[in-house]
C-alpha atoms as a PDB file:
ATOM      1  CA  UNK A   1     -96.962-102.366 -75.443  1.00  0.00           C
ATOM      2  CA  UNK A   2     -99.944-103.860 -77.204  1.00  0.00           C
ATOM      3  CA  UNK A   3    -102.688-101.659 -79.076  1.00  0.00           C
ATOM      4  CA  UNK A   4    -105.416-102.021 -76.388  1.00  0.00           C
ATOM      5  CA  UNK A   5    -102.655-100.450 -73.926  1.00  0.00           C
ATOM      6  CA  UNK A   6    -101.462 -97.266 -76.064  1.00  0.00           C
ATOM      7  CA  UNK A   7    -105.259 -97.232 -76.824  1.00  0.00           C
ATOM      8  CA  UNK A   8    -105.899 -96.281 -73.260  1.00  0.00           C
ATOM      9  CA  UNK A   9    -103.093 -94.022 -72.732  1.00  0.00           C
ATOM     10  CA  UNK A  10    -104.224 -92.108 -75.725  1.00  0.00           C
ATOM     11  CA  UNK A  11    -107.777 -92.253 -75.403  1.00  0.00           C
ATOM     12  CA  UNK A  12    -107.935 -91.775 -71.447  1.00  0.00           C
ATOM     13  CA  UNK A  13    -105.575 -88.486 -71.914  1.00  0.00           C
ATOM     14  CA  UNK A  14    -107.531 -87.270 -74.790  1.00  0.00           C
ATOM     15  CA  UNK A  15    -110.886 -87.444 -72.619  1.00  0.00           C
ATOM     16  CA  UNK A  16    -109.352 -85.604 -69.780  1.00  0.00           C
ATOM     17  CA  UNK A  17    -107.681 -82.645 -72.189  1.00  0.00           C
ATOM     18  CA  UNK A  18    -111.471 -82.301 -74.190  1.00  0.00           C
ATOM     19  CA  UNK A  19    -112.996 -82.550 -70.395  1.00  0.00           C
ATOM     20  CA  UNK A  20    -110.427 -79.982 -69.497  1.00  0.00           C
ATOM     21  CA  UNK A  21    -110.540 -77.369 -71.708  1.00  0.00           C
ATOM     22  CA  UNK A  22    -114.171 -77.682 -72.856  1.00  0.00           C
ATOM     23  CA  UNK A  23    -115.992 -76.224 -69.907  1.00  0.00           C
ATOM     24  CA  UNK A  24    -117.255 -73.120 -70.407  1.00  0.00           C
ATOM     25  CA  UNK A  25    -120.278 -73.239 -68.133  1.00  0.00           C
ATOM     26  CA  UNK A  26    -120.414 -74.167 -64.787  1.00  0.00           C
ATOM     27  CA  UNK A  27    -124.276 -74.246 -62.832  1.00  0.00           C
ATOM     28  CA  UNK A  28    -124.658 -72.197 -60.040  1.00  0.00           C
ATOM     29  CA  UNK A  29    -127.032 -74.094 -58.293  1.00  0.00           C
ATOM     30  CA  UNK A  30    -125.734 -74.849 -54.623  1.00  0.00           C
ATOM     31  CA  UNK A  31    -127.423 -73.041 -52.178  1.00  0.00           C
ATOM     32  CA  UNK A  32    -124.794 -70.741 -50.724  1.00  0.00           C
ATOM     33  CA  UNK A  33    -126.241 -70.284 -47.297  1.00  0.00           C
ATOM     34  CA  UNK A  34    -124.486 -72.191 -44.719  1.00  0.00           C
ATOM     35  CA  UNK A  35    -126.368 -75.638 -43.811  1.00  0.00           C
ATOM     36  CA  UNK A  36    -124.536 -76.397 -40.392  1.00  0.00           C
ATOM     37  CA  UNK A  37    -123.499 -79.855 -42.137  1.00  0.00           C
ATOM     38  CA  UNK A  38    -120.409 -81.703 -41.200  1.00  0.00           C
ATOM     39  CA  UNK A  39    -118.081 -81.511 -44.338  1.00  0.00           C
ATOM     40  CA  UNK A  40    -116.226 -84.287 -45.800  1.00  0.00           C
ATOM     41  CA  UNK A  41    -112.608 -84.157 -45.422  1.00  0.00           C
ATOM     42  CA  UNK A  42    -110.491 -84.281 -48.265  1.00  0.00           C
ATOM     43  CA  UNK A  43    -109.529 -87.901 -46.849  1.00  0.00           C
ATOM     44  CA  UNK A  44    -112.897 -89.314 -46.387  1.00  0.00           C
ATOM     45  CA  UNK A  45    -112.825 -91.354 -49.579  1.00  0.00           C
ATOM     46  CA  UNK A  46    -110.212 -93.799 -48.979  1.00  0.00           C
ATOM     47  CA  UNK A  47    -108.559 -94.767 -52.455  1.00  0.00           C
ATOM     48  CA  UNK A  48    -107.778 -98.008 -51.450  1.00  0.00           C
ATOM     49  CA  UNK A  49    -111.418 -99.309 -50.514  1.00  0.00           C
ATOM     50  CA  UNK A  50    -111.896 -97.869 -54.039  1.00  0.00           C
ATOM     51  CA  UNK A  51    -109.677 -99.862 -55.976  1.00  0.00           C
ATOM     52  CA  UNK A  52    -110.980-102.958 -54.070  1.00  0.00           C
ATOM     53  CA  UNK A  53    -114.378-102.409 -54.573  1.00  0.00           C
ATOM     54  CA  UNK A  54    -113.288-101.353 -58.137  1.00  0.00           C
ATOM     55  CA  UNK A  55    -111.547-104.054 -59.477  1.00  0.00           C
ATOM     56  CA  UNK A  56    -113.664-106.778 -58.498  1.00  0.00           C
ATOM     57  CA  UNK A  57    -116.178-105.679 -60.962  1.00  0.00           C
ATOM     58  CA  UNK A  58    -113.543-106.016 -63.664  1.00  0.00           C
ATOM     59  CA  UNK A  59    -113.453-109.175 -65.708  1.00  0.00           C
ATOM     60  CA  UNK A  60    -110.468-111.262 -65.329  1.00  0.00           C
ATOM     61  CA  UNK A  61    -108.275-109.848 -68.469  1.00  0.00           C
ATOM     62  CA  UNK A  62    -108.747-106.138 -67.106  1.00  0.00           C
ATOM     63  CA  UNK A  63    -108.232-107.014 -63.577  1.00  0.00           C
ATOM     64  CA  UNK A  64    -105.120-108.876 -64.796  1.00  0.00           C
ATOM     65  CA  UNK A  65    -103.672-105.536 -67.031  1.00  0.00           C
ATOM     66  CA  UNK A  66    -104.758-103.915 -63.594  1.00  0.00           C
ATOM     67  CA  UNK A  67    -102.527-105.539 -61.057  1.00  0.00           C
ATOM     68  CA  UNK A  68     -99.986-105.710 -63.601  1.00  0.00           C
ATOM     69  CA  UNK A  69     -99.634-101.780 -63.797  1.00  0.00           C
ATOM     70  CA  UNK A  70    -100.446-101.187 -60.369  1.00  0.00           C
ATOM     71  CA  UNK A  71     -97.105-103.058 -59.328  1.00  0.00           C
ATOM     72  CA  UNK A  72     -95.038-101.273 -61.676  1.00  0.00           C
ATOM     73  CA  UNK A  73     -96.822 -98.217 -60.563  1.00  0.00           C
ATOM     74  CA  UNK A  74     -95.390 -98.883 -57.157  1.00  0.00           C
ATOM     75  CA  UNK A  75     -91.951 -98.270 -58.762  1.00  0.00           C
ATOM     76  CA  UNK A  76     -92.723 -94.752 -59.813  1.00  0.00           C
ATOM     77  CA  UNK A  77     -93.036 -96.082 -63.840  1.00  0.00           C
ATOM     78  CA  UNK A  78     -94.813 -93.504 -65.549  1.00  0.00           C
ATOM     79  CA  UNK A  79     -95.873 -95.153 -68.480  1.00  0.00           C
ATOM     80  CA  UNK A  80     -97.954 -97.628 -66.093  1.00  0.00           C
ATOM     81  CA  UNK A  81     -99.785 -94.536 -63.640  1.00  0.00           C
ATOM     82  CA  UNK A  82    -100.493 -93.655 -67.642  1.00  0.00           C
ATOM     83  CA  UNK A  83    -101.846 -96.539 -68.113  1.00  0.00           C
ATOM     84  CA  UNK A  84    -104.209 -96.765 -64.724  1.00  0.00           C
ATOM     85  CA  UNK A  85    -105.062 -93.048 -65.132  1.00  0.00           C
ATOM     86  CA  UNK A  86    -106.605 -93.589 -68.787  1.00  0.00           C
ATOM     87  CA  UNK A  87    -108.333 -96.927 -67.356  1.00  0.00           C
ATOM     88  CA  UNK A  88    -110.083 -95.656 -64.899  1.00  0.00           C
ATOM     89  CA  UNK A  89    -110.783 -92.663 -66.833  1.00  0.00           C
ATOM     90  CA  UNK A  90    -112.389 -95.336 -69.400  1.00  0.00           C
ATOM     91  CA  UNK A  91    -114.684 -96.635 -66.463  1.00  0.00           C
ATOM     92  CA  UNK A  92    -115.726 -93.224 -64.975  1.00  0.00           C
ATOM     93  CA  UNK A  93    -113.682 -94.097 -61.833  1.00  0.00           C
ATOM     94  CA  UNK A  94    -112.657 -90.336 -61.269  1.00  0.00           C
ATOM     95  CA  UNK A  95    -111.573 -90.764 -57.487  1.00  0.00           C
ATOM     96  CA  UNK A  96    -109.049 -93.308 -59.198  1.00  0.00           C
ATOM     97  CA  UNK A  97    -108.145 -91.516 -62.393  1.00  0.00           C
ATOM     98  CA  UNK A  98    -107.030 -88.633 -60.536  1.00  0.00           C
ATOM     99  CA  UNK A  99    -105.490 -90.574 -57.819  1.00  0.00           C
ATOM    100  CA  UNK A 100    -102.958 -91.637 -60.403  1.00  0.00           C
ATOM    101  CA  UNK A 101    -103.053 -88.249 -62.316  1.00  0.00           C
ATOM    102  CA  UNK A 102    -102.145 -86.768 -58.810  1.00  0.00           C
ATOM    103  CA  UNK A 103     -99.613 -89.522 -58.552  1.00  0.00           C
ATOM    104  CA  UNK A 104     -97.853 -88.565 -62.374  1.00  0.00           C
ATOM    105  CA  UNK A 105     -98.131 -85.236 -60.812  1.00  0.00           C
ATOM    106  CA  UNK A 106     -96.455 -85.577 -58.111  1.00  0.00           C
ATOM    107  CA  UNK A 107     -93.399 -87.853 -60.059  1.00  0.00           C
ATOM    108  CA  UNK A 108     -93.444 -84.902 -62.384  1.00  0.00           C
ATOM    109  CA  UNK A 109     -94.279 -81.705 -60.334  1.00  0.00           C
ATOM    110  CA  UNK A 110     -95.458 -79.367 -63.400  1.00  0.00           C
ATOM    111  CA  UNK A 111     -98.764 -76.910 -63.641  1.00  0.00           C
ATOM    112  CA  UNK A 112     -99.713 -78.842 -66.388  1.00  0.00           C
ATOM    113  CA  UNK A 113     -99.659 -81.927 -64.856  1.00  0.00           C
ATOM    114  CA  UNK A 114    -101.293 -80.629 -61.188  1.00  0.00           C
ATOM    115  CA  UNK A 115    -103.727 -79.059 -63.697  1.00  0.00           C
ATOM    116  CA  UNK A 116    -104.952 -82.407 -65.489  1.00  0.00           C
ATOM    117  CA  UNK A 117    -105.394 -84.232 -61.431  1.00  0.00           C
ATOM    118  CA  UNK A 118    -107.356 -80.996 -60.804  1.00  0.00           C
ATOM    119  CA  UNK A 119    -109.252 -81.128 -63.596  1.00  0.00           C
ATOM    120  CA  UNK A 120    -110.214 -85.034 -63.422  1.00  0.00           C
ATOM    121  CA  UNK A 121    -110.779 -84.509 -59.837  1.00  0.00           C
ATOM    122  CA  UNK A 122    -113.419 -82.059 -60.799  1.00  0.00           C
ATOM    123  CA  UNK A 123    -115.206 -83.825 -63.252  1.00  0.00           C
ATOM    124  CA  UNK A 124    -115.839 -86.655 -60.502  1.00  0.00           C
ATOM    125  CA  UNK A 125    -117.359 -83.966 -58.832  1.00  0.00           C
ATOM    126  CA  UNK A 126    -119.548 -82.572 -61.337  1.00  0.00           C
ATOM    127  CA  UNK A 127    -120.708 -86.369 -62.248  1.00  0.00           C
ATOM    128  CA  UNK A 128    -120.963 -87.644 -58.671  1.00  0.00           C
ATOM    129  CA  UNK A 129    -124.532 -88.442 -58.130  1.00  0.00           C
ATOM    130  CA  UNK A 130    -123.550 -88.626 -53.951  1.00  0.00           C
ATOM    131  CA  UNK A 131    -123.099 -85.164 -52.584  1.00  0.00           C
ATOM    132  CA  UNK A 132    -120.149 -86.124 -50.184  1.00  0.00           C
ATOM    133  CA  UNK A 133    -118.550 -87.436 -52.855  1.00  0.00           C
ATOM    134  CA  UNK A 134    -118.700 -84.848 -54.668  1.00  0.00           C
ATOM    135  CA  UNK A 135    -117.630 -82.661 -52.196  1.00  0.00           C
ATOM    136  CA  UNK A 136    -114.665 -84.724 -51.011  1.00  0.00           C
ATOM    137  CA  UNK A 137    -113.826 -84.773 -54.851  1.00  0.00           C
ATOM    138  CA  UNK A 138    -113.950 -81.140 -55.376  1.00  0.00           C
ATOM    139  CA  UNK A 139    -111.764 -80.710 -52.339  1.00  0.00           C
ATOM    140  CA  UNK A 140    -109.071 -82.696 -54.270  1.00  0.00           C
ATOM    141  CA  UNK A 141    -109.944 -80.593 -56.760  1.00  0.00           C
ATOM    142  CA  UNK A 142    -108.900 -77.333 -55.188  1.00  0.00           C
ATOM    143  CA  UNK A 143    -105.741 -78.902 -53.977  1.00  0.00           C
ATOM    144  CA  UNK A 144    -104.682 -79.635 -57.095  1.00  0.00           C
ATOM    145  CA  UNK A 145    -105.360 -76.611 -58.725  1.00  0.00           C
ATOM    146  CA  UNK A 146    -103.460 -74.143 -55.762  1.00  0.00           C
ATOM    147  CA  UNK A 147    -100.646 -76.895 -56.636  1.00  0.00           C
ATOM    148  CA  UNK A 148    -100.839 -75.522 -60.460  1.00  0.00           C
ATOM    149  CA  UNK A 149    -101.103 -72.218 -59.337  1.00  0.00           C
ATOM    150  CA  UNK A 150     -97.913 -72.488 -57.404  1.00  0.00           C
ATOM    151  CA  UNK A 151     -96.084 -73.966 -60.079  1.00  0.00           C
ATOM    152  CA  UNK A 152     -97.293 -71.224 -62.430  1.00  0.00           C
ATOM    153  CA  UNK A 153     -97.442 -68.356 -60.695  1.00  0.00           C
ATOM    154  CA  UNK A 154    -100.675 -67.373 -61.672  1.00  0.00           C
ATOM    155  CA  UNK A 155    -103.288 -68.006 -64.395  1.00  0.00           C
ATOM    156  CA  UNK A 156    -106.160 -67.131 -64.852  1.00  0.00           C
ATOM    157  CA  UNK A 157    -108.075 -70.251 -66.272  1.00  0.00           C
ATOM    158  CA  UNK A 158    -106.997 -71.991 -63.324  1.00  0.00           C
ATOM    159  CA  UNK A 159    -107.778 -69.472 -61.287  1.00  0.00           C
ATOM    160  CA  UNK A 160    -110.899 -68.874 -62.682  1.00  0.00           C
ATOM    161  CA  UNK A 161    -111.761 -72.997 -62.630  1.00  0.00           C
ATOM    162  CA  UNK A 162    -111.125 -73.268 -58.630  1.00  0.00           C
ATOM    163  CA  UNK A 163    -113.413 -70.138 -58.063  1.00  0.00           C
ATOM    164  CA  UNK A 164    -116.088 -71.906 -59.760  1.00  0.00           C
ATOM    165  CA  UNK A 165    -115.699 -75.063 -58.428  1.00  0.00           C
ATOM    166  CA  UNK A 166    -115.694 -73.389 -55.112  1.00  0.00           C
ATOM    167  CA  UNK A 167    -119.098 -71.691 -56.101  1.00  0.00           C
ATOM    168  CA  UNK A 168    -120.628 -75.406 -57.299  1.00  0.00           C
ATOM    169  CA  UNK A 169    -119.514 -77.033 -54.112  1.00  0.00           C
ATOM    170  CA  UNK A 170    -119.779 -74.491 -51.426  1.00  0.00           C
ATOM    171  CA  UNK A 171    -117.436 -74.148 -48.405  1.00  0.00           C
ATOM    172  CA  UNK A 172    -120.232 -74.665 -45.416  1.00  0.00           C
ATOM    173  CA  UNK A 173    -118.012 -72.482 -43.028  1.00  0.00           C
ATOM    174  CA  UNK A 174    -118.230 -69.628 -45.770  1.00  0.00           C
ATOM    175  CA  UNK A 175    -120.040 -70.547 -48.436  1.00  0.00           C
ATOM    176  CA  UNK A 176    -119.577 -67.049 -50.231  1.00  0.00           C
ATOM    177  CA  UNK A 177    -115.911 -68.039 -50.400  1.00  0.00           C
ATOM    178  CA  UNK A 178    -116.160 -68.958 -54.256  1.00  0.00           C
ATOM    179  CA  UNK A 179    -118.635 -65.483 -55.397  1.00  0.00           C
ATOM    180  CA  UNK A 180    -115.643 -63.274 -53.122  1.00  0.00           C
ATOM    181  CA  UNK A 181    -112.917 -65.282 -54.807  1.00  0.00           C
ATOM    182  CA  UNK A 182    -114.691 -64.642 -58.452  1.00  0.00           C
ATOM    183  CA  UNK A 183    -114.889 -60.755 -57.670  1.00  0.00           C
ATOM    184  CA  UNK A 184    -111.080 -60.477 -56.559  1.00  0.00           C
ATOM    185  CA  UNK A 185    -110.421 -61.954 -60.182  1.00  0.00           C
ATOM    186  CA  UNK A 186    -112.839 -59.575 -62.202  1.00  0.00           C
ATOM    187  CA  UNK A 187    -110.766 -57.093 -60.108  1.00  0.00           C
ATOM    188  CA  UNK A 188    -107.467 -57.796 -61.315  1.00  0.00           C
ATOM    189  CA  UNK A 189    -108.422 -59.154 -64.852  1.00  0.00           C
ATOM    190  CA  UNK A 190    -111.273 -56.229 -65.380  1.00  0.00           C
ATOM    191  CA  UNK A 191    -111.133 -57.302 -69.243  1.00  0.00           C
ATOM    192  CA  UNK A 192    -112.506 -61.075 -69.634  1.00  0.00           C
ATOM    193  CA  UNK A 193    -115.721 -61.300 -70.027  1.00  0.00           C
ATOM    194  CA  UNK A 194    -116.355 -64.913 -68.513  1.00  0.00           C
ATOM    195  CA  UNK A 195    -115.943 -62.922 -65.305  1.00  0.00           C
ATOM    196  CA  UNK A 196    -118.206 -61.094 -65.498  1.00  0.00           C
ATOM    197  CA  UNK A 197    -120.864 -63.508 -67.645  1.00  0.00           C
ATOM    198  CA  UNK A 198    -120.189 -66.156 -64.279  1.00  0.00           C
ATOM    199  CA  UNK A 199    -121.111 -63.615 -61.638  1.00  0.00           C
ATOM    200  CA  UNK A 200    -124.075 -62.231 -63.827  1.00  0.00           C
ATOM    201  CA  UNK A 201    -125.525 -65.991 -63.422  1.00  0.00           C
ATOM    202  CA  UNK A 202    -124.941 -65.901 -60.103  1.00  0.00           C
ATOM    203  CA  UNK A 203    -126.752 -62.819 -59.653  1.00  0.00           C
ATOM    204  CA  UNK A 204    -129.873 -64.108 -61.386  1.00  0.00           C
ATOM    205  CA  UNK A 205    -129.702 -67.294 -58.996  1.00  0.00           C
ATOM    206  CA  UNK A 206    -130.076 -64.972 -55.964  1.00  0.00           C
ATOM    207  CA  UNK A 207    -132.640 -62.856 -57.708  1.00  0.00           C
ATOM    208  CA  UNK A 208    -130.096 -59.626 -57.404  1.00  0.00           C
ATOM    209  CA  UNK A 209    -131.504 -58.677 -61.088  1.00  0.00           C
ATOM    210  CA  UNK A 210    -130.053 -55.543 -60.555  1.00  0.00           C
ATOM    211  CA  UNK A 211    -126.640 -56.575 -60.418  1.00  0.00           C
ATOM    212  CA  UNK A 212    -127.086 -59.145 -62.742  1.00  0.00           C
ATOM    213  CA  UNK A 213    -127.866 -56.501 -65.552  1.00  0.00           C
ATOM    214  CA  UNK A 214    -124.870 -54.485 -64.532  1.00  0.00           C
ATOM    215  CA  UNK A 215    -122.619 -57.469 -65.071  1.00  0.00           C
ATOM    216  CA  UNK A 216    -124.009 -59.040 -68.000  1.00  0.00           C
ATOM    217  CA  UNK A 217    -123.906 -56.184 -69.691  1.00  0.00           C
ATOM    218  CA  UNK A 218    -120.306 -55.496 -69.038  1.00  0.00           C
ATOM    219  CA  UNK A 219    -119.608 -58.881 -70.185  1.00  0.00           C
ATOM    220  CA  UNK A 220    -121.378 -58.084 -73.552  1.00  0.00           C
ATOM    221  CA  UNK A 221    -119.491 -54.749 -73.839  1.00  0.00           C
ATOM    222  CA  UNK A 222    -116.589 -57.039 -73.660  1.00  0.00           C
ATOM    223  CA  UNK A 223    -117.808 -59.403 -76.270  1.00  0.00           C
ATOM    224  CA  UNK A 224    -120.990 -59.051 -78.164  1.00  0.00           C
ATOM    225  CA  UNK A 225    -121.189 -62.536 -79.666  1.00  0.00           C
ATOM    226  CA  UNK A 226    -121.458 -64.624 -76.858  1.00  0.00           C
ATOM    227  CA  UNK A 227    -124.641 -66.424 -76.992  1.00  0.00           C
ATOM    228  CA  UNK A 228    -124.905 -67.154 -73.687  1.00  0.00           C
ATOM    229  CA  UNK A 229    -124.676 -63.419 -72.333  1.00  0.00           C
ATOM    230  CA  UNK A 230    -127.090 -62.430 -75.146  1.00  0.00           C
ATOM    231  CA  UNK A 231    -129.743 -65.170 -73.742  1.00  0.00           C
ATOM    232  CA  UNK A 232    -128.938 -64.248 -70.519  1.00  0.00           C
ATOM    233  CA  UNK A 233    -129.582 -60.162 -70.757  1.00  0.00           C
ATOM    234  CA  UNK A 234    -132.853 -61.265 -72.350  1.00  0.00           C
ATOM    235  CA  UNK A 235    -133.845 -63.321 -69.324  1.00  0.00           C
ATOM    236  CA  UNK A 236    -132.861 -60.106 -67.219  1.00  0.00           C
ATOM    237  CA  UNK A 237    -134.372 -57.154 -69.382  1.00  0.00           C
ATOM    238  CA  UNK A 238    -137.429 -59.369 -69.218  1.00  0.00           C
ATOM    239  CA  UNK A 239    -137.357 -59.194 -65.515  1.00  0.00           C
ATOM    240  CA  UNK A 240    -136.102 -55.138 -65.155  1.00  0.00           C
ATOM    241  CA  UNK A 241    -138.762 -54.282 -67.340  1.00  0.00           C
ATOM    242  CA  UNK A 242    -137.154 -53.026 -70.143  1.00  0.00           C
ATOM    243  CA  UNK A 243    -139.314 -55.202 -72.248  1.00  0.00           C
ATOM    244  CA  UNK A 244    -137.972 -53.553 -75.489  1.00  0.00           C
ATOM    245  CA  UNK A 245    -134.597 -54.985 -74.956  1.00  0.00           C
ATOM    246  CA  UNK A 246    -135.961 -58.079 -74.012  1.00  0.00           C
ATOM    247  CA  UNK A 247    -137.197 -58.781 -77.186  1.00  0.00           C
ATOM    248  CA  UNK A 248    -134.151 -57.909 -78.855  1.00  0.00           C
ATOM    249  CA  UNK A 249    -131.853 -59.628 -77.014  1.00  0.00           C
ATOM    250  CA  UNK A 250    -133.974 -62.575 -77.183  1.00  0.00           C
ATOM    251  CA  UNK A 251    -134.199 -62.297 -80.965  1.00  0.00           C
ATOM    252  CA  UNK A 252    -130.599 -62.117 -80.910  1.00  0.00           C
ATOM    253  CA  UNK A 253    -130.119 -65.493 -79.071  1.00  0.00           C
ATOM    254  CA  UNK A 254    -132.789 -67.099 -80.795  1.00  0.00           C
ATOM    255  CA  UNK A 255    -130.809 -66.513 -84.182  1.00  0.00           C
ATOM    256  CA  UNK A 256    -127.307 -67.041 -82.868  1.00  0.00           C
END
């Protein structure tokens, strides 16, 4: 294996871990009310028009190292899906990084591994500029991570991640799905604060200010240093009128 090879294995793998467990804030800014659209099917990107269109922007040496892998791909070789994962990874081709991500995961069924497709999946969807792509994405997405889940058990990151996901990219049949599936979890894991910090966002969104103060505040009780509950219960107190608590909260987040 030459350096520019292990270079991509490493570096591709490294970007998906950071991408992976550096989230800690997803926008709510879909509008959960049903829109009557069509939605995409998990199928309606096809991979393979992907790759076409894909590789023939890549210069002849890449497209070379491309074809190359791909065939031992074929054979089930991990080291090559490795090798086209971190690639495409390297080009922002997400629909193709976690095609082969799905494809390691499915040579080597493990939560971790159904984790990282999820995850890549996910941040196509996030970075998709086209809404059905997105979409389609984050219905990979989900897949993957109720493949992780099964493999686990249960976890709560991933749980937590799909909930979200379902709350950025909205099921148009029930687009509440997500919120319901993020209140189940504060249910049975009444102690993390992220929880309760997520729906308190969400509550601000939809102008329930109310709720939103309840919530944030429980997430604070839970953990007091979190910058962004402290900037958040400023935003609310400002908005309950408890203008006194406003200022301190917002003094608070201004210095943390």
């Amino acid at each position: 294996m030459d350096r520019l090879q292990l270079g991509l294995i490493l570096g591709g793998f490294l970007l998906i871990q950071i991408l992976y467990f550096g989230f800690d804030t997803v926008q709510l800014d879909r509008d959960v009310e049903a829109s009557g659209e069509e939605v995409p099917s998990v199928a309606s990107l096809d991979v393979n028009i992907a790759i076409d269109e894909a590789m023939a922007d890549l210069d002849s040496e890449n497209r070379d190292s491309v074809t190359a892998w791909t065939e031992q791909a074929e054979t089930g070789d991990m080291m090559s899906l490795k090798q086209l994962s971190s690639f495409w990874v390297s080009k922002n081709e997400w629909l193709l990084a976690g095609h082969y991500t799905e494809q390691i995961a499915e040579v080597q069924p493990t939560a971790e591994n159904f984790s990282i497709a999820a995850n890549t999946y996910a941040t196509g969807a996030k970075m998709s500029e086209d809404e059905d792509s997105g979409r389609s994405l984050s219905l990979r997405a989900i897949e993957m991570y109720d493949r992780a889940i099964e493999e686990m058990g249960s976890d709560f990151n991933l749980e937590l991640e799909k909930a979200l996901l379902m709350i950025e990219f909205p099921d148009h049949e029930n687009p509440m799905k997500g919120v319901l599936a993020l209140v189940d979890l504060s249910e049975e894991y009444p102690e993390e604060p992220r929880i309760f910090r997520e729906l308190g966002q969400f509550s601000i969104q939809t102008g329930q200010w109310d709720r939103a103060q309840e919530r944030l505040e429980k997430a604070y009780a839970l953990d007091q240093d979190h910058k962004r509950t402290i900037c958040l219960l400023a935003e609310v107190y400002a908005e309950t009128g408890e203008a006194v608590k406003s200022e301190e909260f917002r003094a608070l987040c201004e210095g943390k």
